[in-house]
N, C-alpha and C. Protein backbone atom coordinates (compact mmCIF):
# COMPACT_ATOMS: atom_id res chain seq x y z
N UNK A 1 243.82 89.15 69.80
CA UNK A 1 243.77 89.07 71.25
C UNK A 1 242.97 87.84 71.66
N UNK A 2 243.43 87.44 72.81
CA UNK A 2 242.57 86.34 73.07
C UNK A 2 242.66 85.71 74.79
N UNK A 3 241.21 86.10 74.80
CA UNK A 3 240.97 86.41 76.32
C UNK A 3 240.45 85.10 77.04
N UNK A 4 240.04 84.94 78.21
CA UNK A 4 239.71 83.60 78.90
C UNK A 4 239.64 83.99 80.28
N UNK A 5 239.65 82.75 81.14
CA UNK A 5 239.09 82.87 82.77
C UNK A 5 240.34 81.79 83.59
N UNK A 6 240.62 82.27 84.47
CA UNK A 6 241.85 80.89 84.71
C UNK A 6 242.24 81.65 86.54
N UNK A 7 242.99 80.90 86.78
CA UNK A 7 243.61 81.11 88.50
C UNK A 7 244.35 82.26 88.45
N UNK A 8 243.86 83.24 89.05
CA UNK A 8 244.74 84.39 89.40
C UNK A 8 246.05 84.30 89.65
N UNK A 9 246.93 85.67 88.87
CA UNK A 9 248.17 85.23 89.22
C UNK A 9 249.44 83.99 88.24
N UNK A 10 248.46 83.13 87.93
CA UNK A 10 248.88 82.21 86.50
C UNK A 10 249.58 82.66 85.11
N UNK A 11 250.15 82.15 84.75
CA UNK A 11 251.08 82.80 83.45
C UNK A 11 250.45 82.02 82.38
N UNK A 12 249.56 82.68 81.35
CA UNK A 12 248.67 82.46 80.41
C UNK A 12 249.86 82.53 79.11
N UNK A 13 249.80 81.08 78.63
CA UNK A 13 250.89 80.19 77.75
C UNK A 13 250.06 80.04 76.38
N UNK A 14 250.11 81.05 74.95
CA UNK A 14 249.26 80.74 73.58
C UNK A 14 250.58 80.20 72.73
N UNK A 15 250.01 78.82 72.45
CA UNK A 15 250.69 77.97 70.96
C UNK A 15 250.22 77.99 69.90
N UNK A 16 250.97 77.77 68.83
CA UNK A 16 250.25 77.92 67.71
C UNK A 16 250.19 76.64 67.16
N UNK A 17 250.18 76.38 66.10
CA UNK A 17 249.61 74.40 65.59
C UNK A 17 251.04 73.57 65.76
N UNK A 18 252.01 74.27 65.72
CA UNK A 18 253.63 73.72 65.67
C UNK A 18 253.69 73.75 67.41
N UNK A 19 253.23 74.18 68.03
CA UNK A 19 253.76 74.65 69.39
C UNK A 19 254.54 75.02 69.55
N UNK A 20 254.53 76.21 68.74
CA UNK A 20 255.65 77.43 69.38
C UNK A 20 254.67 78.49 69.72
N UNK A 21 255.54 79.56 70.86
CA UNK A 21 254.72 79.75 71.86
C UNK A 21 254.10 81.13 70.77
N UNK A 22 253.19 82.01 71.06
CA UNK A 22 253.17 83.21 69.95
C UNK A 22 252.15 84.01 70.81
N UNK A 23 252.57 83.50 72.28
CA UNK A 23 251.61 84.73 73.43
C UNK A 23 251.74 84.76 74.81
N UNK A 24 252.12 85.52 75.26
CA UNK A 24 251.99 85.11 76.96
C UNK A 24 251.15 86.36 78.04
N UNK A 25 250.87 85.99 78.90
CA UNK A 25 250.27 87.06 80.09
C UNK A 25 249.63 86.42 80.67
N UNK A 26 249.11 87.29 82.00
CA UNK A 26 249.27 87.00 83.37
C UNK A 26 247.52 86.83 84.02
N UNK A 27 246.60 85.86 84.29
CA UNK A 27 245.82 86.21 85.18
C UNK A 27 245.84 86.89 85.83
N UNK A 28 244.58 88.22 85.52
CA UNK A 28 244.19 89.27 86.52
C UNK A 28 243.86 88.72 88.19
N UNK A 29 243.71 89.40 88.69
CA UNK A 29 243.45 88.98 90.37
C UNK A 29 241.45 88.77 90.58
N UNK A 30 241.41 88.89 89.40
CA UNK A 30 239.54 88.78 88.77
C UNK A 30 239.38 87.44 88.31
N UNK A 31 240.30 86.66 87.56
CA UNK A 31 240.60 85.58 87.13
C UNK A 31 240.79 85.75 85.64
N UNK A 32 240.38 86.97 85.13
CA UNK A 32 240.48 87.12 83.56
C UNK A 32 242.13 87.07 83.21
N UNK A 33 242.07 87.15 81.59
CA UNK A 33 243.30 87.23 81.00
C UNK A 33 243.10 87.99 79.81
N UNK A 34 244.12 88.73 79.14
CA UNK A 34 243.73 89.32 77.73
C UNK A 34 245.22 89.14 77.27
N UNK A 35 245.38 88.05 76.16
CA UNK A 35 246.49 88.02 75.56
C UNK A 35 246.55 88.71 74.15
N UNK A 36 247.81 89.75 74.10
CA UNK A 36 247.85 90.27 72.51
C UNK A 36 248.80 88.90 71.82
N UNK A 37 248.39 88.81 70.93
CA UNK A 37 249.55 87.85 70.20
C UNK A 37 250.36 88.41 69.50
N UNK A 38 251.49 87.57 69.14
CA UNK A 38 252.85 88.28 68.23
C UNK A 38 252.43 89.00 67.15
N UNK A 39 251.78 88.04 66.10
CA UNK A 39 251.36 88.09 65.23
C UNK A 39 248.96 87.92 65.29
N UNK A 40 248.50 88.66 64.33
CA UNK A 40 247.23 88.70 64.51
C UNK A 40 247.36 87.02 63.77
N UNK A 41 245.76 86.71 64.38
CA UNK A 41 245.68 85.31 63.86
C UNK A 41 244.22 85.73 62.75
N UNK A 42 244.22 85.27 61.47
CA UNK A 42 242.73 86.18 60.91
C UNK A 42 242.53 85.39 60.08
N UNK A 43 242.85 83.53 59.98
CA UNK A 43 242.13 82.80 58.83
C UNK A 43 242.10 81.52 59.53
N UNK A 44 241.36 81.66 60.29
CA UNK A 44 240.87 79.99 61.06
C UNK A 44 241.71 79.21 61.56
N UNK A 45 243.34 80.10 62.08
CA UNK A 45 243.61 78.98 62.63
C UNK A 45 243.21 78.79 63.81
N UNK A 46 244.65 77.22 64.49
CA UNK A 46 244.18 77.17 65.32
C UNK A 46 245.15 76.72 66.52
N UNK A 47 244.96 77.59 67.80
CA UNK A 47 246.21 77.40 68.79
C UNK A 47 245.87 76.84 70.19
N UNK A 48 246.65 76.78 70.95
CA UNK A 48 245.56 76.09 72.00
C UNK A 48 246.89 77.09 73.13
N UNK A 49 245.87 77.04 74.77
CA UNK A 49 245.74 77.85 75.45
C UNK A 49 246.20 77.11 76.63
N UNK A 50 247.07 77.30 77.74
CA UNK A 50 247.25 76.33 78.74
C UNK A 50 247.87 77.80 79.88
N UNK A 51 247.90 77.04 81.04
CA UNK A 51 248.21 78.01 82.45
C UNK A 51 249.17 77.49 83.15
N UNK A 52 250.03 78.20 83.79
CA UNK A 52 250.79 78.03 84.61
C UNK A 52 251.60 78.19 86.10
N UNK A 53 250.85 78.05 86.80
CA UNK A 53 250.79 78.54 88.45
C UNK A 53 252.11 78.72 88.88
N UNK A 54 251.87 79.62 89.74
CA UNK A 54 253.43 79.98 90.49
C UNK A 54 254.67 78.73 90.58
N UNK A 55 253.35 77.65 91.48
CA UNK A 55 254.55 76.32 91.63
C UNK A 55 254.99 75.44 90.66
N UNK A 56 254.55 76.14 89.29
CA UNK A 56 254.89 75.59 88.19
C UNK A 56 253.99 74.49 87.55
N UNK A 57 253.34 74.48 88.17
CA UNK A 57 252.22 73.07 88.02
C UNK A 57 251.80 73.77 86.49
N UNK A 58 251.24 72.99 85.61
CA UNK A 58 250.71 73.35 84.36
C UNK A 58 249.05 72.50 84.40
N UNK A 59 248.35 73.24 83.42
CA UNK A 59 247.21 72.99 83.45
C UNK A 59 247.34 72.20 82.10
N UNK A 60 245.85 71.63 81.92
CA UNK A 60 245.68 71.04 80.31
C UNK A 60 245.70 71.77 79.23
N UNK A 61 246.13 72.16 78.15
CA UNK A 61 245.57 72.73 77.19
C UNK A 61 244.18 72.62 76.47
N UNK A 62 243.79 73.87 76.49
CA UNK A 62 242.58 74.01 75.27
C UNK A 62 243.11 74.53 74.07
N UNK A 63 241.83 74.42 73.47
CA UNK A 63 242.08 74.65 71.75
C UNK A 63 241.32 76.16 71.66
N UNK A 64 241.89 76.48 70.45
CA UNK A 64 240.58 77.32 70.24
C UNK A 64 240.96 77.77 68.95
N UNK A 65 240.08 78.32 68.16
CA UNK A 65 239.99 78.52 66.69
C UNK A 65 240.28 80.14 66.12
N UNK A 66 240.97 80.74 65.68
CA UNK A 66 240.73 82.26 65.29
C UNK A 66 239.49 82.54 64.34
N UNK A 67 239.08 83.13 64.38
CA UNK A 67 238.14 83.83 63.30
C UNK A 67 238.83 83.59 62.10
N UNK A 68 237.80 83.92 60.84
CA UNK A 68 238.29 83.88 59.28
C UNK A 68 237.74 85.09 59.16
N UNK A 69 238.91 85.99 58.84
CA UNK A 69 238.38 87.52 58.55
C UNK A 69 239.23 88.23 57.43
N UNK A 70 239.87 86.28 56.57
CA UNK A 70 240.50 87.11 55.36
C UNK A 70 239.64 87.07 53.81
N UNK A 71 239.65 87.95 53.60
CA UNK A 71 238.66 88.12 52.09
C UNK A 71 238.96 86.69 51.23
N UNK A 72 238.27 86.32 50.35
CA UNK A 72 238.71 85.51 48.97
C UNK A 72 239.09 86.25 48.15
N UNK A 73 239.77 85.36 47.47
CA UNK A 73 240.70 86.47 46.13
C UNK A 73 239.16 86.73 45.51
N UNK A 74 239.60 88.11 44.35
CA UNK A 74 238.55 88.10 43.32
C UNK A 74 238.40 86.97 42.56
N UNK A 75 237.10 87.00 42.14
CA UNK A 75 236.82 86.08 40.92
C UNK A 75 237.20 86.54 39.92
N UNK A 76 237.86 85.43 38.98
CA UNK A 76 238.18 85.35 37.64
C UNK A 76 237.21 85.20 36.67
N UNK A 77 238.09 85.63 35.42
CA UNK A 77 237.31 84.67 34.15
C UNK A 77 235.74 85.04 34.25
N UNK A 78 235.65 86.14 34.75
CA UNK A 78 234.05 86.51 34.68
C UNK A 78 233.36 86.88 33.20
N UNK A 79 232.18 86.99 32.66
CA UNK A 79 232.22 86.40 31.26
C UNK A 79 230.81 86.60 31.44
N UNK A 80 229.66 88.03 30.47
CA UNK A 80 228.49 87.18 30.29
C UNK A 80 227.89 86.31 29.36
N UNK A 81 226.99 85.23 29.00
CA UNK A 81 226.56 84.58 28.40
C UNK A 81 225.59 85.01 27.31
């Protein structure tokens, strides 16, 4: 999920590093947003975030980074001396 602050009413636009789209929803009338994504994002990537007002006007994109919340493989070849 991935939340933010933007113009009420706005259609909240998530890309992923290719820019394809992989989220959408709507500014609350609070200014918040809470986007679920297609897919969970859980090893650092990274997508960026842009808005889109009724009259179509588009905002800039931001970036932003997912968390790394995937394990490392086990260690190998473990061995005592």
């Amino acid at each position: 999920t991935i939340t933010g602050k933007g113009e009420p009413g706005a259609n909240v636009v998530v890309k992923d590093e290719d820019g394809n789209i992989i989220g959408e929803g709507t500014v609350d009338e609070d200014g918040n947003f809470e986007v679920e994504l297609d897919e969970p994002l859980t090893n650092g990537e990274e997508v960026t975030v842009g808005l889109v007002d009724e009259a179509g006007n588009k905002s800039p994109e931001v970036g932003a980074t997912a968390p790394d919340t995937t394990a490392p493989e086990a260690p190998t070849d473990v061995e005592f001396s």
